[in-house]
Protein backbone atom coordinates (compact mmCIF):
# COMPACT_ATOMS: atom_id res chain seq x y z
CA UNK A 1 9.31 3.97 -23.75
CA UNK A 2 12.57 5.46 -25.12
CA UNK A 3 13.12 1.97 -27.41
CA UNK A 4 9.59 2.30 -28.51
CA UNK A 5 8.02 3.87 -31.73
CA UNK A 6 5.94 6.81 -31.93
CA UNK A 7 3.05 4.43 -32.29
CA UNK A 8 4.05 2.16 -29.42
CA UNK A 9 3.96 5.13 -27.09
CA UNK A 10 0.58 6.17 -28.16
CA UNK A 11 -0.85 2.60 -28.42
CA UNK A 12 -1.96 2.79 -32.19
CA UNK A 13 -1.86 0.70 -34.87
CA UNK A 14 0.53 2.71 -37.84
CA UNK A 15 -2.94 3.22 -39.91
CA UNK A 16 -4.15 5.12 -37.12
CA UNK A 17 -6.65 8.29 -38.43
CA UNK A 18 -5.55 11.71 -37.05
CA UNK A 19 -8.85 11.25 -34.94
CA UNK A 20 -7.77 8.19 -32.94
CA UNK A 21 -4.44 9.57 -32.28
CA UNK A 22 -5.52 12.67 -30.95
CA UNK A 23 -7.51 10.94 -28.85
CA UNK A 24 -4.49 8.52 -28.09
CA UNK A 25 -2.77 10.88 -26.89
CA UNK A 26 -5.26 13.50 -24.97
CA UNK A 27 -5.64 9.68 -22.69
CA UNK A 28 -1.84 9.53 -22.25
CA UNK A 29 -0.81 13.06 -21.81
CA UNK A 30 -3.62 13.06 -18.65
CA UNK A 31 -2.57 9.78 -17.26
CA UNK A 32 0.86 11.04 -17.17
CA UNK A 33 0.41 14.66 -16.74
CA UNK A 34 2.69 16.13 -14.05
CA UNK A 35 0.10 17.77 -11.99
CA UNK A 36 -1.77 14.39 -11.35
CA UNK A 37 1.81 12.79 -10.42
CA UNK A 38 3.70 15.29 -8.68
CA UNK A 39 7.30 14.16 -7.86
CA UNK A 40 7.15 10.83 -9.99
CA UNK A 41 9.48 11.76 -13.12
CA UNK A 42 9.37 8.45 -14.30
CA UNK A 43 5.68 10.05 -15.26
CA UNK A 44 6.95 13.49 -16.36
CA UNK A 45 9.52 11.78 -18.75
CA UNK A 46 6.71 9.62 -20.33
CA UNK A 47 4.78 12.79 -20.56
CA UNK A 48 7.50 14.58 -22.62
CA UNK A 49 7.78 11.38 -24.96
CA UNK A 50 4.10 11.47 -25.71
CA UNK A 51 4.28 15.14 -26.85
CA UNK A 52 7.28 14.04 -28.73
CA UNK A 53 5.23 11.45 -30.65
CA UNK A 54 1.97 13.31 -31.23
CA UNK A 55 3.96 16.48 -32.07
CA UNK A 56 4.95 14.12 -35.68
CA UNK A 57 2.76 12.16 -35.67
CA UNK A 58 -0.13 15.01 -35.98
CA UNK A 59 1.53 16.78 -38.89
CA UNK A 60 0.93 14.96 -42.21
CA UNK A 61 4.38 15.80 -43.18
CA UNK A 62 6.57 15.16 -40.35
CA UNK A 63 4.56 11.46 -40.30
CA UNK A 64 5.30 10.87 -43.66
CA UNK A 65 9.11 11.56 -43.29
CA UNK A 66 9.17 9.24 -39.65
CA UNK A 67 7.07 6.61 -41.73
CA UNK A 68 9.59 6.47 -44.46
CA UNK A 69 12.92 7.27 -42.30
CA UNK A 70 12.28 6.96 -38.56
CA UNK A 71 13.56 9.62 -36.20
CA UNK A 72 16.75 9.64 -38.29
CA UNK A 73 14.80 11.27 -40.55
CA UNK A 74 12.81 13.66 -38.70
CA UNK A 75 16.98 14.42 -37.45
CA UNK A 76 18.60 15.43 -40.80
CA UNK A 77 16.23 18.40 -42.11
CA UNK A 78 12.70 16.80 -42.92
CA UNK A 79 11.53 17.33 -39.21
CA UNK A 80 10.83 20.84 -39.89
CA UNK A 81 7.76 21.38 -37.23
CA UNK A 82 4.70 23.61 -38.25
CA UNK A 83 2.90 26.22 -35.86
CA UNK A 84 -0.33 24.90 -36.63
CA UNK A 85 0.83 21.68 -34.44
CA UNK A 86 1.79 23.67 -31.49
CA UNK A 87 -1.42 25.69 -31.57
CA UNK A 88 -3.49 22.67 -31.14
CA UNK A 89 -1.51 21.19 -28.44
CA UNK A 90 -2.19 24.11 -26.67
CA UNK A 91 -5.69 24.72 -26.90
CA UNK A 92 -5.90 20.97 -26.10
CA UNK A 93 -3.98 21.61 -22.83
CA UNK A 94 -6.66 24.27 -22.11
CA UNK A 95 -9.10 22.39 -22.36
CA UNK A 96 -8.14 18.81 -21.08
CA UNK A 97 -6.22 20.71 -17.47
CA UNK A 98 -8.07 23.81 -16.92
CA UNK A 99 -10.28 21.74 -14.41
CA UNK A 100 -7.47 20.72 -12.42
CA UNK A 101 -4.63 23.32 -12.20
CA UNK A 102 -3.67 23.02 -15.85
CA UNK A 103 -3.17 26.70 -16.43
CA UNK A 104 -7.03 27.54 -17.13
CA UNK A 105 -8.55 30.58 -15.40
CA UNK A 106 -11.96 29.04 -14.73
CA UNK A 107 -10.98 27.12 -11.55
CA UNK A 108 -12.44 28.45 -8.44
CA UNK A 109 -10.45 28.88 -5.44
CA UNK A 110 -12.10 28.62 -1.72
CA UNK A 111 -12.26 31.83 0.01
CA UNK A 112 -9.30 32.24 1.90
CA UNK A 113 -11.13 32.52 5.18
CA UNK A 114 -12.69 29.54 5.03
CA UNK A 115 -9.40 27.74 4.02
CA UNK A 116 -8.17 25.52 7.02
CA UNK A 117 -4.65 25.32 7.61
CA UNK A 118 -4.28 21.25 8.47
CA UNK A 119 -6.59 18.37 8.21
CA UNK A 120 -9.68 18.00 10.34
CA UNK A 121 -9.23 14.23 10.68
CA UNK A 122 -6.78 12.60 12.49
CA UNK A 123 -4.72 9.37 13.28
CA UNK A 124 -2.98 8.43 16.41
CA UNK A 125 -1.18 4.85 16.62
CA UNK A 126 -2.04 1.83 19.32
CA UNK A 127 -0.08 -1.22 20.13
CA UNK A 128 -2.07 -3.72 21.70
CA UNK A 129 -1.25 -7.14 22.87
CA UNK A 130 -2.58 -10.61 20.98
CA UNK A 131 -4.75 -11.53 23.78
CA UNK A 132 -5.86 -8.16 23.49
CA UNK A 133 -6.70 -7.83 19.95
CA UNK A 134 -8.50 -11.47 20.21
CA UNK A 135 -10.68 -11.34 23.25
CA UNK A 136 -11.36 -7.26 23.00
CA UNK A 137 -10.80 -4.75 25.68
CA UNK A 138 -11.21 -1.10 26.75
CA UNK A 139 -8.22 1.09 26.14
CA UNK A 140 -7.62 4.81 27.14
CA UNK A 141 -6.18 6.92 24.37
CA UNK A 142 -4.29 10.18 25.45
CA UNK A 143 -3.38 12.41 22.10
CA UNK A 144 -3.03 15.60 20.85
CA UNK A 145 -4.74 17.90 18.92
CA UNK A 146 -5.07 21.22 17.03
CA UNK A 147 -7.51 23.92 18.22
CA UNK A 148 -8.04 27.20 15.94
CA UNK A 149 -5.93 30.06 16.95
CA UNK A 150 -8.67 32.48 18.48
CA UNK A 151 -6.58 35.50 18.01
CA UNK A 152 -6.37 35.25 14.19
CA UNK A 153 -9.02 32.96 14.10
CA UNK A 154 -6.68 30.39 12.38
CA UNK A 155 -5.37 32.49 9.66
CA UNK A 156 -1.93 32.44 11.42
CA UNK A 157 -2.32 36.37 10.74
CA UNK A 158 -2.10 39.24 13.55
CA UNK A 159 -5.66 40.06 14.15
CA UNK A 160 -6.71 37.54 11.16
CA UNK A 161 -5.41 40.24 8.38
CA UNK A 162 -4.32 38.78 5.15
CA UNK A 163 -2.58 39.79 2.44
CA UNK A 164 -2.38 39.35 -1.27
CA UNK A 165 0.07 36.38 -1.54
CA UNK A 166 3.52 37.93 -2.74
CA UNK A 167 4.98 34.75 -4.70
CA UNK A 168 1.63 33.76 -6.87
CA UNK A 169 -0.19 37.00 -6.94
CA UNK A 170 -3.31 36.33 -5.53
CA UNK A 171 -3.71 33.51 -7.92
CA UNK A 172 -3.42 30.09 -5.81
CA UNK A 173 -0.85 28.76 -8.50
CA UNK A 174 2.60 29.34 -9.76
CA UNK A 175 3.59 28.37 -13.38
CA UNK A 176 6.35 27.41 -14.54
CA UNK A 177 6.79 27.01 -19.09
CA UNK A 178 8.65 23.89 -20.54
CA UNK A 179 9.23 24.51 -24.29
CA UNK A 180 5.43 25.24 -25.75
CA UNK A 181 3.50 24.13 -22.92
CA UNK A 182 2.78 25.59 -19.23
CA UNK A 183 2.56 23.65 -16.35
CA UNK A 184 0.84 25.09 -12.77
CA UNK A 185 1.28 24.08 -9.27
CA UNK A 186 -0.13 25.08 -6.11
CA UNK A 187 1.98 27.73 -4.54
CA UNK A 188 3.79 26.67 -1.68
CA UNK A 189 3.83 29.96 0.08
CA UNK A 190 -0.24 30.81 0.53
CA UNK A 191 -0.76 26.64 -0.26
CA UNK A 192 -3.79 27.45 -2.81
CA UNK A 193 -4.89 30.41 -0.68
CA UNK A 194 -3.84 33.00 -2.68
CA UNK A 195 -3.50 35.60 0.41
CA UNK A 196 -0.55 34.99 3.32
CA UNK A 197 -0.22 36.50 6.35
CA UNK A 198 0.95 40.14 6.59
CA UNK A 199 2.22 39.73 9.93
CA UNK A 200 2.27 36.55 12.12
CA UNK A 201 0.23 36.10 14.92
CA UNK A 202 1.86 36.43 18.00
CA UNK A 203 -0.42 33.89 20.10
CA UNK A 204 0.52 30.94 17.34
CA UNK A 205 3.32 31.86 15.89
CA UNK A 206 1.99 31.75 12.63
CA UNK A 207 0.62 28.31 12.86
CA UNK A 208 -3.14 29.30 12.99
CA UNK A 209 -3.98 26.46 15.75
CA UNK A 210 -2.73 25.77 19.11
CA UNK A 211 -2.15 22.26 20.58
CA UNK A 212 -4.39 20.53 23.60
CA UNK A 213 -3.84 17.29 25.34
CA UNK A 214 -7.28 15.15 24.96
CA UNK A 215 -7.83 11.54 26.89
CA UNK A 216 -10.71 9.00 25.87
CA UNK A 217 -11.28 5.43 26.30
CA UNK A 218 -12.55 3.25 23.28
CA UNK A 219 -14.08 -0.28 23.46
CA UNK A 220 -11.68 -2.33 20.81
CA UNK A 221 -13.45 -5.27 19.54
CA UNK A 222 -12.91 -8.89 19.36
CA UNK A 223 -10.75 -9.81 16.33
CA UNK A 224 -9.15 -6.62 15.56
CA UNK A 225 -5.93 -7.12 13.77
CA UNK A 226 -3.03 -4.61 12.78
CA UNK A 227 -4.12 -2.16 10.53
CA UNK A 228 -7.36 -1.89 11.59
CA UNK A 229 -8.68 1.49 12.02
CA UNK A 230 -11.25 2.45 14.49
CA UNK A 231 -13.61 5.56 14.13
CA UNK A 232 -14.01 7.97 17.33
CA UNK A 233 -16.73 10.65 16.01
CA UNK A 234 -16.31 13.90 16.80
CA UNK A 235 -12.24 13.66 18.62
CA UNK A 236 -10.09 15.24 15.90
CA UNK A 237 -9.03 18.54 15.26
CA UNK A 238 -11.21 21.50 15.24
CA UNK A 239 -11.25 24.02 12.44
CA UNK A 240 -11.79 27.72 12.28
CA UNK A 241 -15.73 27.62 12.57
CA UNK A 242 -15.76 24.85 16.07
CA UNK A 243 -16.31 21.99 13.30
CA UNK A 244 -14.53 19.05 14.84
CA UNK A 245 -12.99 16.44 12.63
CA UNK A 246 -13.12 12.58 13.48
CA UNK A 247 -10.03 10.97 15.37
CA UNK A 248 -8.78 8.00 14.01
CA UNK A 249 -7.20 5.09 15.67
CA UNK A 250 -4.93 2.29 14.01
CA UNK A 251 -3.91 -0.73 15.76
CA UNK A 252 -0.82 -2.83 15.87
CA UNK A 253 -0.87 -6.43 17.21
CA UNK A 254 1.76 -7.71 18.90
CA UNK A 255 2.81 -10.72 18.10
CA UNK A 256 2.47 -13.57 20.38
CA UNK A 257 4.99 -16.10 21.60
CA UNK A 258 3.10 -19.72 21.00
CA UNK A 259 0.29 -18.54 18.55
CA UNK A 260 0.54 -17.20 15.04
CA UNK A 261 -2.47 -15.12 13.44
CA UNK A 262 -3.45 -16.07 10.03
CA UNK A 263 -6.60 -13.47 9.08
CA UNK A 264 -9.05 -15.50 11.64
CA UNK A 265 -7.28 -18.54 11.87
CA UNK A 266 -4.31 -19.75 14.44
CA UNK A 267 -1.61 -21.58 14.15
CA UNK A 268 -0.22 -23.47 17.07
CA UNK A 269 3.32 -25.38 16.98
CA UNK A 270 3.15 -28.78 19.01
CA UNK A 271 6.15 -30.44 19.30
CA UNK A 272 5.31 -34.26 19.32
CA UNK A 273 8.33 -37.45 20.13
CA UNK A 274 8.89 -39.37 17.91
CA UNK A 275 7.10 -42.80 19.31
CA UNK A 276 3.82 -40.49 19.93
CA UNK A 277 3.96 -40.04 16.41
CA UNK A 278 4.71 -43.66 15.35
CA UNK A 279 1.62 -44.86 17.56
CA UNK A 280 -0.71 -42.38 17.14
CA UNK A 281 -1.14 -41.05 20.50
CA UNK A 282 -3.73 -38.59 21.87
CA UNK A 283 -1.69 -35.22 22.38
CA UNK A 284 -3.49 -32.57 25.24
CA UNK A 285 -2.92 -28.92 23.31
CA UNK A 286 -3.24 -25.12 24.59
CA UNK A 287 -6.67 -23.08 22.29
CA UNK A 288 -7.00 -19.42 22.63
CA UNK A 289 -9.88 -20.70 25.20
CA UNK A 290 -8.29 -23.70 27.19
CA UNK A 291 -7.41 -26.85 25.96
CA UNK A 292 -7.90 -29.83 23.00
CA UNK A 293 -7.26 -33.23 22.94
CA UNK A 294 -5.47 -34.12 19.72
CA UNK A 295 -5.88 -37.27 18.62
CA UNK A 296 -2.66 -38.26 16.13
CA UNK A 297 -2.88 -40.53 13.57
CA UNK A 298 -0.45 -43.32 13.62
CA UNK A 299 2.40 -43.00 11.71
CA UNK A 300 2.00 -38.68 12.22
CA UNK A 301 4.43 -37.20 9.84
CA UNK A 302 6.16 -34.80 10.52
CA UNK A 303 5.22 -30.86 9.83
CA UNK A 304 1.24 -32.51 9.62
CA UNK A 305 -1.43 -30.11 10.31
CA UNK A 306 -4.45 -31.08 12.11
CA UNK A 307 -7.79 -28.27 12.14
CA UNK A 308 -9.67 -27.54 14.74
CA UNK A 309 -13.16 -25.56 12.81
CA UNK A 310 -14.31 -22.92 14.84
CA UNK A 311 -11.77 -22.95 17.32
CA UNK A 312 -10.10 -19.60 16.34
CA UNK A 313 -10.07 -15.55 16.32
CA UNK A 314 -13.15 -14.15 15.92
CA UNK A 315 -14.18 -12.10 13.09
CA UNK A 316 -14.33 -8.33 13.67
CA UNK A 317 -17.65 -7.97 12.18
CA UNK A 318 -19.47 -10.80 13.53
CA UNK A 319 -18.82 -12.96 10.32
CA UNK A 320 -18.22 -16.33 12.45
CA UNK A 321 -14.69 -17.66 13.80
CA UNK A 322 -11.77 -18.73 12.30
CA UNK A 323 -10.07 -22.20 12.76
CA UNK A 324 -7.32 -23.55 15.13
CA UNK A 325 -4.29 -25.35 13.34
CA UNK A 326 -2.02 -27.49 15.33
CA UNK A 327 1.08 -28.29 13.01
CA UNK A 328 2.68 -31.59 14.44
CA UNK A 329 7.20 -31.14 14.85
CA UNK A 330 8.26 -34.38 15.69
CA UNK A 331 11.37 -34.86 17.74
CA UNK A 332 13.75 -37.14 17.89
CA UNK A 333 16.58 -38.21 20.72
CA UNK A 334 19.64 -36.74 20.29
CA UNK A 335 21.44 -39.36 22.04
CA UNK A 336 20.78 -43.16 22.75
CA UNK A 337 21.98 -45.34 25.62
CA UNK A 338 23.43 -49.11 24.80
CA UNK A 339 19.66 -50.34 26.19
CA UNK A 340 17.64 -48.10 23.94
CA UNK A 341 19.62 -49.13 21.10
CA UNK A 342 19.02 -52.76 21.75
CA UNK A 343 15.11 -51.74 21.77
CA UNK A 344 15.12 -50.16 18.50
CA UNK A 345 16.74 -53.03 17.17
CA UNK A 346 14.53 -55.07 17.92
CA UNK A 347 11.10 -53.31 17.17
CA UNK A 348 13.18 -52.92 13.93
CA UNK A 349 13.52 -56.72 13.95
CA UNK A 350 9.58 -56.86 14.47
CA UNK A 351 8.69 -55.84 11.37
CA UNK A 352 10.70 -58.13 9.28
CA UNK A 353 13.35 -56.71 6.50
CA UNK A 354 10.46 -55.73 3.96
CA UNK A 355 9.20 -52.69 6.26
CA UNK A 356 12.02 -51.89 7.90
CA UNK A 357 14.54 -51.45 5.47
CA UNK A 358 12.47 -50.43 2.62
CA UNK A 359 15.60 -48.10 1.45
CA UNK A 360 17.28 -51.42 0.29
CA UNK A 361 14.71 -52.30 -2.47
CA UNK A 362 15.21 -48.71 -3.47
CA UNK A 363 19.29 -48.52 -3.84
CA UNK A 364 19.26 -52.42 -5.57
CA UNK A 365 16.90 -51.09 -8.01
CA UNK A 366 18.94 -47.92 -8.77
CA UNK A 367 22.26 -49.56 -8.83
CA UNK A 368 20.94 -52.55 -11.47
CA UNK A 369 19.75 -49.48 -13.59
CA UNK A 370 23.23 -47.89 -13.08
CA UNK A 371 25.09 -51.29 -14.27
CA UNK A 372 22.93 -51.15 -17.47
CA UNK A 373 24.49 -47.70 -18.07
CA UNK A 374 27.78 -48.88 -18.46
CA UNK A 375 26.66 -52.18 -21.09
């Protein structure tokens, strides 16, 4: 954005009307606003060039001078800014972030009470094996999870007493001012709460939950694949009224060591020699359910891929199965006796000069066009 113009960063056309650029730029200034992208200052630069650009380009005078001069301009004396500028910025502000921790005083914050302290859902991890994940199994899952603190029920508080938050005031947010315009966060000591603990509670150590040791077994289904999460209703972590949250569970396939897993469809290496190939022979194959007769064409080349329709992973929510794909390596010896040599030579023999040295036709033809080079 630095190389562009004021116009470029707003996306308007130079002939722009005060109306569209205001608008221009209340679109911008919210896509990159730094409460919405906390931590990215890729976004909070961008943010500060936008103000930048609507700042002169919303004064009639400053335009005129970056119209005529460019920023040069705007540099040696004629960028004088006016107050009436800044005052509409700000009421803008107001009124564009005050529903989401812009600095406006007409956001409500939960009561503190009801605040929990950590996420009611939860995720635990599961490695499962390919056959596994294709054919489906029952798995016990041992985990852990958070309980409310009955002593301070979950405040984290001795006896559940809070306080007025020290750091924000009781308000949920701390500010902070860059040039004209105030930015608010939510304040990492109370988190939003806008009351902290007076004195810690002894029984959690301030944590508001204690942690319990949980087993249950879950019926994975056919097909699953890695990333896959799997709902258990009613296992996650329970919050300061007994509400329990769900526990989640994502999966991991492990890969296998003859079959590859494409979505619903397998791939299956079969290494093939070389004569099979050349005469087309019939091939017997592992499937993920016992075994296929492949039937290769003659003359197989190599790397060839022959489908098998239905013959692969079913899908995970009963949308049909997938397809088996044998891909054909041929091999070839890697040494050859004085009697297999003489047998080569003479299939070679069999199928007269034309087929069996087709490379020659190929290099004469390349080597006349070479000559004519050189005429």
């Amino acid at each position: 954005m630095e190389e562009s113009s004021y116009y470029e960063i707003l996306e308007v056309s130079k002939n722009a009307d005060k109306t569209t650029i205001k608008k221009a730029y209340r679109t911008m200034a919210k896509k990159y606003h730094p409460d919405k992208n906390q931590g990215d200052a890729d976004a909070e630069h961008k943010f500060k060039l936008c103000n930048e650009a609507y700042q002169c380009l919303s004064d009639d005078q400053q335009r005129s001078i970056y119209d005529r001069y460019g920023k040069e301009g705007l540099q040696q004396g004629g960028g004088r800014r006016s107050s009436g500028g800044f005052d509409d910025l700000g009421s803008m502000f107001e009124d564009m972030f005050s529903g989401f921790g812009g600095g406006g005083s007409s956001r409500r914050r939960q009561n503190p009470a009801d605040m929990e302290k950590y996420q009611l859902d939860m995720n635990v991890d599961m490695y499962i094996s390919f056959n596994e994940a294709i054919f489906g199994c029952e798995k016990e899952v041992e985990f852990k999870y958070k309980d409310a603190c009955k002593p301070c029920k979950g405040t984290g508080a001795k006896d559940g007493k809070l306080a007025t938050c020290q750091q924000c005031g009781g308000k949920g947010q701390v500010y902070m001012k860059q040039g004209f315009m105030t930015f608010s966060q939510t304040c990492p000591v109370c988190n939003g709460a806008g009351s902290a603990p007076a004195d810690s509670c002894k029984s959690c150590r301030g944590t508001g939950y204690e942690e319990k040791r949980e087993k249950v077994t879950i019926k994975i289904p056919a097909g699953i694949d890695s990333d896959n999460r799997l709902r258990v209703s009613g296992k996650g972590n329970i919050g300061k009224k007994g509400t329990r949250g769900d526990l989640y569970v994502t999966f991991t396939v492990k890969a296998d060591k003859h079959f590859q897993r494409d979505g619903n469809n397998v791939y299956i290496a079969i290494p093939v020699f070389f004569t099979q190939a050349v005469a087309g022979d019939n091939v017997t194959i592992p499937s993920l359910t016992g075994e296929l007769e492949l039937k290769l064409d003659v003359g197989t080349k190599d790397k060839q891929h022959f489908t098998f329709r239905g013959e692969g992973i079913a899908d995970v929510h009963g949308h049909g199965k997938g397809d088996l794909i044998a891909q054909v390596n041929i091999t070839y010896p890697k040494k050859l006796n004085k009697e297999q040599k003489e047998l080569l030579a003479q299939l070679e023999a069999s199928f007269g000069a034309k087929e069996s040295k087709p490379h020659e036709n190929v290099l004469d033809s390349a080597i006349d066009k070479m000559k004519g080079w050189f005429k």
